[in-house]
PDB file of N, CA and C in Angstrom:
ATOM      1  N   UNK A   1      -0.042   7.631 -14.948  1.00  0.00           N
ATOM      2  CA  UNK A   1       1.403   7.626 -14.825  1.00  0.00           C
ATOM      3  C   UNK A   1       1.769   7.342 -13.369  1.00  0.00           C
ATOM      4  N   UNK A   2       2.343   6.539 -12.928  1.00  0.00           N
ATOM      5  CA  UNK A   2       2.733   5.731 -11.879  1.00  0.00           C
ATOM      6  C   UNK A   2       3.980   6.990 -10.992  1.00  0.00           C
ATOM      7  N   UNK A   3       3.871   7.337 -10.182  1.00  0.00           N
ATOM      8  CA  UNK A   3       5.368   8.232  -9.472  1.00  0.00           C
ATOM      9  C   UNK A   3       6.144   7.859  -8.710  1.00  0.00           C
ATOM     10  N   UNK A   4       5.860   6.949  -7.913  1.00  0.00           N
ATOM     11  CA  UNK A   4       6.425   5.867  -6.936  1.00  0.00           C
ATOM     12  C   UNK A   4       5.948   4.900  -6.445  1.00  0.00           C
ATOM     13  N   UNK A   5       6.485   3.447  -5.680  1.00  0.00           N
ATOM     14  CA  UNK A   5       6.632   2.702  -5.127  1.00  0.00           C
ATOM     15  C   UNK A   5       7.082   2.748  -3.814  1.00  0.00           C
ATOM     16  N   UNK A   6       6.279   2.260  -2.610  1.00  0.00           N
ATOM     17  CA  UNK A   6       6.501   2.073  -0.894  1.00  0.00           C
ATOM     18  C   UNK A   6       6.639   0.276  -0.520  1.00  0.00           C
ATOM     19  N   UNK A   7       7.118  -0.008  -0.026  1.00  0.00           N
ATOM     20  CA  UNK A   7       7.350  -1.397   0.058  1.00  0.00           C
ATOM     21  C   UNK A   7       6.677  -1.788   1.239  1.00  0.00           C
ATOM     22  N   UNK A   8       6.206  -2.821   1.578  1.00  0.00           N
ATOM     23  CA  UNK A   8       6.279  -3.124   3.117  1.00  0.00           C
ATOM     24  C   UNK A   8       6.118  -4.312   2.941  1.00  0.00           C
ATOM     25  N   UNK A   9       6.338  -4.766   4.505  1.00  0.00           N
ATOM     26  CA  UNK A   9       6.396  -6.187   4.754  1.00  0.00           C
ATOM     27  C   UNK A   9       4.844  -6.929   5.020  1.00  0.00           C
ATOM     28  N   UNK A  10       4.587  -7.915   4.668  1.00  0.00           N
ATOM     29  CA  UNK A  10       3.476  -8.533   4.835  1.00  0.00           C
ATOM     30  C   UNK A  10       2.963  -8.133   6.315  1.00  0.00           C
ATOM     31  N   UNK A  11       3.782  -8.052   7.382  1.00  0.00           N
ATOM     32  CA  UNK A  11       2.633  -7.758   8.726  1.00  0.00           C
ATOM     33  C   UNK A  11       2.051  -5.917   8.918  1.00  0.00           C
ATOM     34  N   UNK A  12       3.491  -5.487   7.985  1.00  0.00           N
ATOM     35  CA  UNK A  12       3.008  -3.708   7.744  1.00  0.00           C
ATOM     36  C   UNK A  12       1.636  -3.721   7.222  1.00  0.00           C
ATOM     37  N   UNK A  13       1.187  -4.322   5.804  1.00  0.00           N
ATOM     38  CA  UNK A  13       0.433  -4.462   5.312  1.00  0.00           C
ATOM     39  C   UNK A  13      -1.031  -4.665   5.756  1.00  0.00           C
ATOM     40  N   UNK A  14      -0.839  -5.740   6.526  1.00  0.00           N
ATOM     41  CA  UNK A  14      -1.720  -6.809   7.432  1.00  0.00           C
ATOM     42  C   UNK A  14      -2.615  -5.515   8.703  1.00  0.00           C
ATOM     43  N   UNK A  15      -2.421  -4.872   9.034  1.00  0.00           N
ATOM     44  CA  UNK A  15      -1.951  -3.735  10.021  1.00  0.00           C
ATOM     45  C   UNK A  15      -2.721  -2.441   9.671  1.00  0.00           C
ATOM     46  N   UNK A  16      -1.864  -2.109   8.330  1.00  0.00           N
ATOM     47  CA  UNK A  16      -2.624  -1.024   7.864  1.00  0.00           C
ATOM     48  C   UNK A  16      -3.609  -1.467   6.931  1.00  0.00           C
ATOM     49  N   UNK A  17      -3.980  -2.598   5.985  1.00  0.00           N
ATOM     50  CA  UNK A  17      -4.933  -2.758   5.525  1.00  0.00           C
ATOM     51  C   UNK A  17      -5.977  -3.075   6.373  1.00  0.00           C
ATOM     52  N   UNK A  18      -5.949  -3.765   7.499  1.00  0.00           N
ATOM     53  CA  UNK A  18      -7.271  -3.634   8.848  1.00  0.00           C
ATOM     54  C   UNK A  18      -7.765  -2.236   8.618  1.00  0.00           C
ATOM     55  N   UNK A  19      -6.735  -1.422   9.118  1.00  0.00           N
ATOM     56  CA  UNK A  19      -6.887  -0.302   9.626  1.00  0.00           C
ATOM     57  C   UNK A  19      -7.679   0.841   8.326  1.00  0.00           C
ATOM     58  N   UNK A  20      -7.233   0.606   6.978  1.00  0.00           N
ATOM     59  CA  UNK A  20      -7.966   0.565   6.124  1.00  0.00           C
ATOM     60  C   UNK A  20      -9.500   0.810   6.451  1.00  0.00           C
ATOM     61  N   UNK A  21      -9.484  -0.600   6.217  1.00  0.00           N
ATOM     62  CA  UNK A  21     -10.778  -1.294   5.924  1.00  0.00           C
ATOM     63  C   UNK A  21     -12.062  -1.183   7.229  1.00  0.00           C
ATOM     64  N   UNK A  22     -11.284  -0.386   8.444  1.00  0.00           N
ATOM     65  CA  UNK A  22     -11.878   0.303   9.432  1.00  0.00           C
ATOM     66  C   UNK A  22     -12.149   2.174   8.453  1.00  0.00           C
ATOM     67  N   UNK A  23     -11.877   2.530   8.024  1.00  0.00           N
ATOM     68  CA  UNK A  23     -11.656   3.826   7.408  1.00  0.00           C
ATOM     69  C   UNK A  23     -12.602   4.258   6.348  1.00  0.00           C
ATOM     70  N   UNK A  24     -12.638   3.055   4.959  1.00  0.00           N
ATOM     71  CA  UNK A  24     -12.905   3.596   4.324  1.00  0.00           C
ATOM     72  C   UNK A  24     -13.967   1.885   4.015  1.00  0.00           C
ATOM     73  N   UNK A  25     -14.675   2.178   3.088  1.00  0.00           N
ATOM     74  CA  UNK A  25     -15.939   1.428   2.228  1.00  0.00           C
ATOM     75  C   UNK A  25     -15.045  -0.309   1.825  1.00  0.00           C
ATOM     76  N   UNK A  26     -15.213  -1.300   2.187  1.00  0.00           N
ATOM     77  CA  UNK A  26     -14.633  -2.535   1.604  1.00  0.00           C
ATOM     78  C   UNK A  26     -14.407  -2.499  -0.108  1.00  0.00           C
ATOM     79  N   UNK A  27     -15.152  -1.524  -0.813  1.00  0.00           N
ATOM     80  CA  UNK A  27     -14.598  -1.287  -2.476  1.00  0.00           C
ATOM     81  C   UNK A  27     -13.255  -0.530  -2.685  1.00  0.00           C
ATOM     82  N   UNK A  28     -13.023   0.438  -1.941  1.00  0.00           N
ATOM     83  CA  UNK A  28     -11.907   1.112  -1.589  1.00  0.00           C
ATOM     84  C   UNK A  28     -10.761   0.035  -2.191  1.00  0.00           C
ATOM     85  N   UNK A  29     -11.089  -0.972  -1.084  1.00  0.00           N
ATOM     86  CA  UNK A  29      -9.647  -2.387  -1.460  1.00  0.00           C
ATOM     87  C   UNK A  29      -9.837  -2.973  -2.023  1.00  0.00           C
ATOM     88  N   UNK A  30     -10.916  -3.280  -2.344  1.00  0.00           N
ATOM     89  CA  UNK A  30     -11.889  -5.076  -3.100  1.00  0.00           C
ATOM     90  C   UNK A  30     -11.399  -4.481  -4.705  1.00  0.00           C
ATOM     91  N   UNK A  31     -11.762  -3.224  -5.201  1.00  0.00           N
ATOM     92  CA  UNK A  31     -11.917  -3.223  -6.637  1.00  0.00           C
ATOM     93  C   UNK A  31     -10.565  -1.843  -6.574  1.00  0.00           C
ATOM     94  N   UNK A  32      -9.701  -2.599  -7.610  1.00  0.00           N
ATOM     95  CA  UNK A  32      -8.167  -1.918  -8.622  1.00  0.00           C
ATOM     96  C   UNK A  32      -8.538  -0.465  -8.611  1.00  0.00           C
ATOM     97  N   UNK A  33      -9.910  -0.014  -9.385  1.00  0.00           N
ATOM     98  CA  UNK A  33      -9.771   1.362  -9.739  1.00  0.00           C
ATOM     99  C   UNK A  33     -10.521   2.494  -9.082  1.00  0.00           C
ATOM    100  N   UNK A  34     -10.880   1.986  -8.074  1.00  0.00           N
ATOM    101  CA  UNK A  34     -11.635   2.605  -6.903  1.00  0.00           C
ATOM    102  C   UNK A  34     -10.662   2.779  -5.999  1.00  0.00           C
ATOM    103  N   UNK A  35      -9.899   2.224  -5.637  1.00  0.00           N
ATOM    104  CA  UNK A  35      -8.740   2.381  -4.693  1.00  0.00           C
ATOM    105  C   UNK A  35      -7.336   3.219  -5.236  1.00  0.00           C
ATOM    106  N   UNK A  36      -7.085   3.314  -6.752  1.00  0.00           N
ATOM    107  CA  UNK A  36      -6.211   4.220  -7.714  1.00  0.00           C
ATOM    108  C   UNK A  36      -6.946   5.333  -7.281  1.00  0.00           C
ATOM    109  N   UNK A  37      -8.550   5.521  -7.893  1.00  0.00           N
ATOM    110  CA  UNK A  37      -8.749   6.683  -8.157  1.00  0.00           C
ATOM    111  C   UNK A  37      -9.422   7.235  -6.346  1.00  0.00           C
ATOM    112  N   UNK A  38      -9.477   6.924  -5.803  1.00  0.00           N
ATOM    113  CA  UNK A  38      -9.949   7.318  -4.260  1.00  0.00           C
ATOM    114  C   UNK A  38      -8.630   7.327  -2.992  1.00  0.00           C
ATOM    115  N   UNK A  39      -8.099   6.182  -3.679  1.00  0.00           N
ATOM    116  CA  UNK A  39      -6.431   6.622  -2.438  1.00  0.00           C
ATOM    117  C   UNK A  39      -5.127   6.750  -2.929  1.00  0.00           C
ATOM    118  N   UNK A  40      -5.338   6.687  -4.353  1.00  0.00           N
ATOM    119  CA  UNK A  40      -3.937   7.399  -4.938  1.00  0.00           C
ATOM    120  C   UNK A  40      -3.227   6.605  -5.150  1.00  0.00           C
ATOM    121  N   UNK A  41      -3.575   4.990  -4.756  1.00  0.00           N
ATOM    122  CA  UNK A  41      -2.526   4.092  -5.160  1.00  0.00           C
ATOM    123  C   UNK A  41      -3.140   2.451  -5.572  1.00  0.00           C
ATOM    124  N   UNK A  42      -2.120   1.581  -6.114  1.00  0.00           N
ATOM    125  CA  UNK A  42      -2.737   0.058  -6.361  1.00  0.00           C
ATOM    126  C   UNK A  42      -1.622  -0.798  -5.316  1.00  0.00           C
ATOM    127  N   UNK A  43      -2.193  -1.658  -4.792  1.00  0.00           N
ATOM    128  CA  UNK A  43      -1.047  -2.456  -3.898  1.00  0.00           C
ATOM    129  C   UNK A  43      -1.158  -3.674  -4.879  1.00  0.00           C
ATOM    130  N   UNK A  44       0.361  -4.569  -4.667  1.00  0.00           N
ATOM    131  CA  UNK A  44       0.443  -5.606  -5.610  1.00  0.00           C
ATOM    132  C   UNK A  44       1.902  -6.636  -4.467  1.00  0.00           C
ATOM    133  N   UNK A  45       1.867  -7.657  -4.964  1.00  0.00           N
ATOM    134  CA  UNK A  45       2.391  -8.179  -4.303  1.00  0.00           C
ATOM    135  C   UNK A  45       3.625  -8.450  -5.116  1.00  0.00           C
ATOM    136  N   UNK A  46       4.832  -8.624  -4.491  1.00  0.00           N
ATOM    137  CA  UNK A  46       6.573  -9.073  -5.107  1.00  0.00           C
ATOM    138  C   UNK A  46       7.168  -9.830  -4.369  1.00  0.00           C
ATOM    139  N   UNK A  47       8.013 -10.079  -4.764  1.00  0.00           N
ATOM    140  CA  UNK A  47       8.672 -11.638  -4.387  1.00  0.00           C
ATOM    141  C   UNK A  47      10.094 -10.753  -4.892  1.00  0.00           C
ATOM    142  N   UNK A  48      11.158 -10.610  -3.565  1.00  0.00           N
ATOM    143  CA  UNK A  48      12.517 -10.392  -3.767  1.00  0.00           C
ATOM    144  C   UNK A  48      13.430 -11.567  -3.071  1.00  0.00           C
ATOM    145  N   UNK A  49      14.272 -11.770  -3.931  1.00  0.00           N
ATOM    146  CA  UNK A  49      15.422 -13.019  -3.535  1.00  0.00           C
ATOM    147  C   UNK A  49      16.454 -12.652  -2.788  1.00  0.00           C
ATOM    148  N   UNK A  50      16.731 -12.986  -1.412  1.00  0.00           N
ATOM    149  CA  UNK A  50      17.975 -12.847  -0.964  1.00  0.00           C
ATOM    150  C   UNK A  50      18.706 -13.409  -0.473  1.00  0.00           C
ATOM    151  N   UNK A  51      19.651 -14.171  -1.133  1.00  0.00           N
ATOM    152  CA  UNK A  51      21.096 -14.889  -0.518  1.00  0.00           C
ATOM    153  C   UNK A  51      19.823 -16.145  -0.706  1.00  0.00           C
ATOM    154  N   UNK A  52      19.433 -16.520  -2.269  1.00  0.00           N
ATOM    155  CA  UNK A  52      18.634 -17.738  -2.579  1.00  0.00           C
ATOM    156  C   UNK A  52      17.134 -18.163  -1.999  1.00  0.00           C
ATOM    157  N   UNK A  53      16.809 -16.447  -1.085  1.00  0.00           N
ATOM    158  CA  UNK A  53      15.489 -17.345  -0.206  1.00  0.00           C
ATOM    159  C   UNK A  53      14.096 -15.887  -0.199  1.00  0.00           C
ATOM    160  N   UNK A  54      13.563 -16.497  -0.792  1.00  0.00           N
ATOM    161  CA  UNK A  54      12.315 -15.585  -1.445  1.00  0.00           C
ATOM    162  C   UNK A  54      11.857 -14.436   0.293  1.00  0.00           C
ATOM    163  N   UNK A  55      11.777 -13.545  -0.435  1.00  0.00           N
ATOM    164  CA  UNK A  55      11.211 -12.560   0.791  1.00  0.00           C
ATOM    165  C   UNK A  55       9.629 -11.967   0.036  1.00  0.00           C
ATOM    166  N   UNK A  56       8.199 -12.237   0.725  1.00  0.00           N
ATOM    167  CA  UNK A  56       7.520 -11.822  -0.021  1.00  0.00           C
ATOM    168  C   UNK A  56       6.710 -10.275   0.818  1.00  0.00           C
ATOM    169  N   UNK A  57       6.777  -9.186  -0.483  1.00  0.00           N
ATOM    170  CA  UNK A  57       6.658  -7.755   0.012  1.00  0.00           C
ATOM    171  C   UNK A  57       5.153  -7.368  -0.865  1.00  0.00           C
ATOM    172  N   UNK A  58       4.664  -6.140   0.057  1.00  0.00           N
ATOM    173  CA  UNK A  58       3.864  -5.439  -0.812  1.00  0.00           C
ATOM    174  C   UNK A  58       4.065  -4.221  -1.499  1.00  0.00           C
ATOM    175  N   UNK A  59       4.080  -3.983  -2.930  1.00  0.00           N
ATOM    176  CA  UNK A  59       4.306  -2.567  -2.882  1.00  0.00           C
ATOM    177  C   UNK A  59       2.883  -1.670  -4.007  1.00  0.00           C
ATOM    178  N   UNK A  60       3.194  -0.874  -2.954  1.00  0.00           N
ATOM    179  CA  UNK A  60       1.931   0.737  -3.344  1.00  0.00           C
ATOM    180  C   UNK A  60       2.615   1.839  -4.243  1.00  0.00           C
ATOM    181  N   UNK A  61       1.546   1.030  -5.414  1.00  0.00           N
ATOM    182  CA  UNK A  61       2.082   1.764  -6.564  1.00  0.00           C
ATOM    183  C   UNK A  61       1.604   3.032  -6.499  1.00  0.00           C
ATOM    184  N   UNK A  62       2.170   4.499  -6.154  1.00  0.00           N
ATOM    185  CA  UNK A  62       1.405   5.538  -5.743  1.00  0.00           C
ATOM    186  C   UNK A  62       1.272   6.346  -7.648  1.00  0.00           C
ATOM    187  N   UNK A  63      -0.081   7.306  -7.380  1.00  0.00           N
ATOM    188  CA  UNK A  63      -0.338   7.777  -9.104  1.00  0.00           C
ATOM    189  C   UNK A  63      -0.454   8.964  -8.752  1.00  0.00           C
ATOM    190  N   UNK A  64      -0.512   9.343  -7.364  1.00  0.00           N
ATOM    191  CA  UNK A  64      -0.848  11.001  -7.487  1.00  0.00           C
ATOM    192  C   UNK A  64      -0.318  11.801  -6.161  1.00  0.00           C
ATOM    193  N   UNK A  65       0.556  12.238  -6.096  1.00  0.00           N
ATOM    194  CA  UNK A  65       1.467  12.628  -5.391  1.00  0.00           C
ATOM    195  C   UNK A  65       0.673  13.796  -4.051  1.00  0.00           C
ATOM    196  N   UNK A  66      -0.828  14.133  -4.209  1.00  0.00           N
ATOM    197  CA  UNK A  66      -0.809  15.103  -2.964  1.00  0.00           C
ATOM    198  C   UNK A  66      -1.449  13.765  -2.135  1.00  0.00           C
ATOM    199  N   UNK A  67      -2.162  12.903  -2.881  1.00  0.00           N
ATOM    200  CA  UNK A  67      -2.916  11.357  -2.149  1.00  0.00           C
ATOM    201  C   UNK A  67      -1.780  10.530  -1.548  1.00  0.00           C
ATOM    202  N   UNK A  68      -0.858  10.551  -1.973  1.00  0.00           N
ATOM    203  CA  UNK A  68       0.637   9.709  -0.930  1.00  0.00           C
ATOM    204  C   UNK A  68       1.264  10.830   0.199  1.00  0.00           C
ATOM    205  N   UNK A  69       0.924  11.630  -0.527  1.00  0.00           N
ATOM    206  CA  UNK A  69       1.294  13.134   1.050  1.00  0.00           C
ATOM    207  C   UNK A  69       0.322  12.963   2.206  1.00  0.00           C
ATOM    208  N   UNK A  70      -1.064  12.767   1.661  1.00  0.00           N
ATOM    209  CA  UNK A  70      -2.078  12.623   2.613  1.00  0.00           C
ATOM    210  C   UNK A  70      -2.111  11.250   3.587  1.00  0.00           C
ATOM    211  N   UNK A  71      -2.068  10.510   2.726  1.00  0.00           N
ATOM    212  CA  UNK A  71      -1.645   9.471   3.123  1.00  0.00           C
ATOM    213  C   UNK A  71      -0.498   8.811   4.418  1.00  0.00           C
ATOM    214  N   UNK A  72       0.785   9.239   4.104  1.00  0.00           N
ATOM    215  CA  UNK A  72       1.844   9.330   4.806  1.00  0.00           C
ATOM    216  C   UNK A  72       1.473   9.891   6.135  1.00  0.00           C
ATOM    217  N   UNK A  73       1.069  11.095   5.608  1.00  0.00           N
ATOM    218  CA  UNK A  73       0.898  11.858   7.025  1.00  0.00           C
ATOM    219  C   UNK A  73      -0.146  11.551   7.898  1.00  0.00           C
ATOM    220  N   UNK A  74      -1.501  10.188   7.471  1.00  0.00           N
ATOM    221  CA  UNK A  74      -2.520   9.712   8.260  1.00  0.00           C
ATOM    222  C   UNK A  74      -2.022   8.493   8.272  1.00  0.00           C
ATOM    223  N   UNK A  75      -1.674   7.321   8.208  1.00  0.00           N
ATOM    224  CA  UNK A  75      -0.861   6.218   8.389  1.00  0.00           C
ATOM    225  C   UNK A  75       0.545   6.311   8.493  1.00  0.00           C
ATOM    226  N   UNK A  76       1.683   7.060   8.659  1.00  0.00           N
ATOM    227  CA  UNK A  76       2.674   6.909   8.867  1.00  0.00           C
ATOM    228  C   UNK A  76       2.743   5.853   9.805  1.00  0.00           C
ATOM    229  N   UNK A  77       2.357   5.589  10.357  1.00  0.00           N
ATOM    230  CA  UNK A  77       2.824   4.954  12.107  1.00  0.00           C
ATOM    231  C   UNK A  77       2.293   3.368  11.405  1.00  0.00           C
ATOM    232  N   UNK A  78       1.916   2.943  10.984  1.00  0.00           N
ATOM    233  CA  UNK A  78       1.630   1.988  10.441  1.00  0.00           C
ATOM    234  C   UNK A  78       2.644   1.116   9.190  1.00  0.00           C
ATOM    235  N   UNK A  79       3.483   2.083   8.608  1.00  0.00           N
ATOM    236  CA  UNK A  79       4.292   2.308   7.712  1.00  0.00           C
ATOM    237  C   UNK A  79       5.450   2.163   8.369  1.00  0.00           C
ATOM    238  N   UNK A  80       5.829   1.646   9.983  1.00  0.00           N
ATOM    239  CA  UNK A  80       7.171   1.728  10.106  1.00  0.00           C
ATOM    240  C   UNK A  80       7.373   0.412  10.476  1.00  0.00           C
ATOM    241  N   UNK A  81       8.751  -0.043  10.624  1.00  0.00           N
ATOM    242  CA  UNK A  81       9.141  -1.588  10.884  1.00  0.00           C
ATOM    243  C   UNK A  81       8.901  -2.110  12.183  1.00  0.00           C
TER     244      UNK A  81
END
């Protein structure tokens, strides 16, 4: 069961997925259900339209609410604009 969605912009992303991938095992990100079931969330990519001109975002589908607490509070700073 899915609980929320975090958005960010492609260079947020860019940033903290390095920073990631300094952190934790390259399966962590590489494989869907290793990264659900080990960081609490799936990232996916969206496409929002504004005033006719595509903006493309990432968003972290979070599944388990103390893993997006943990989270937040060890990447916040990575997470801001």
């Amino acid at each position: 069961m899915k609980i929320s969605s975090t958005k960010l912009s492609e260079a947020q992303w860019a940033k903290l997925h390095h920073r990631l991938s300094l952190d934790y095992p390259s399966s962590y990100l590489l494989l869907r259900y290793v990264c659900k079931d080990k960081l609490g969330f799936l990232a996916r990519r969206h496409t929002e339209w504004f005033e006719s001109q595509p903006n493309s975002l990432i968003l972290l589908d979070w599944y388990n609410e103390s893993k997006k607490t943990m989270f937040f509070l060890k990447y916040s700073e990575y997470l801001q604009s």
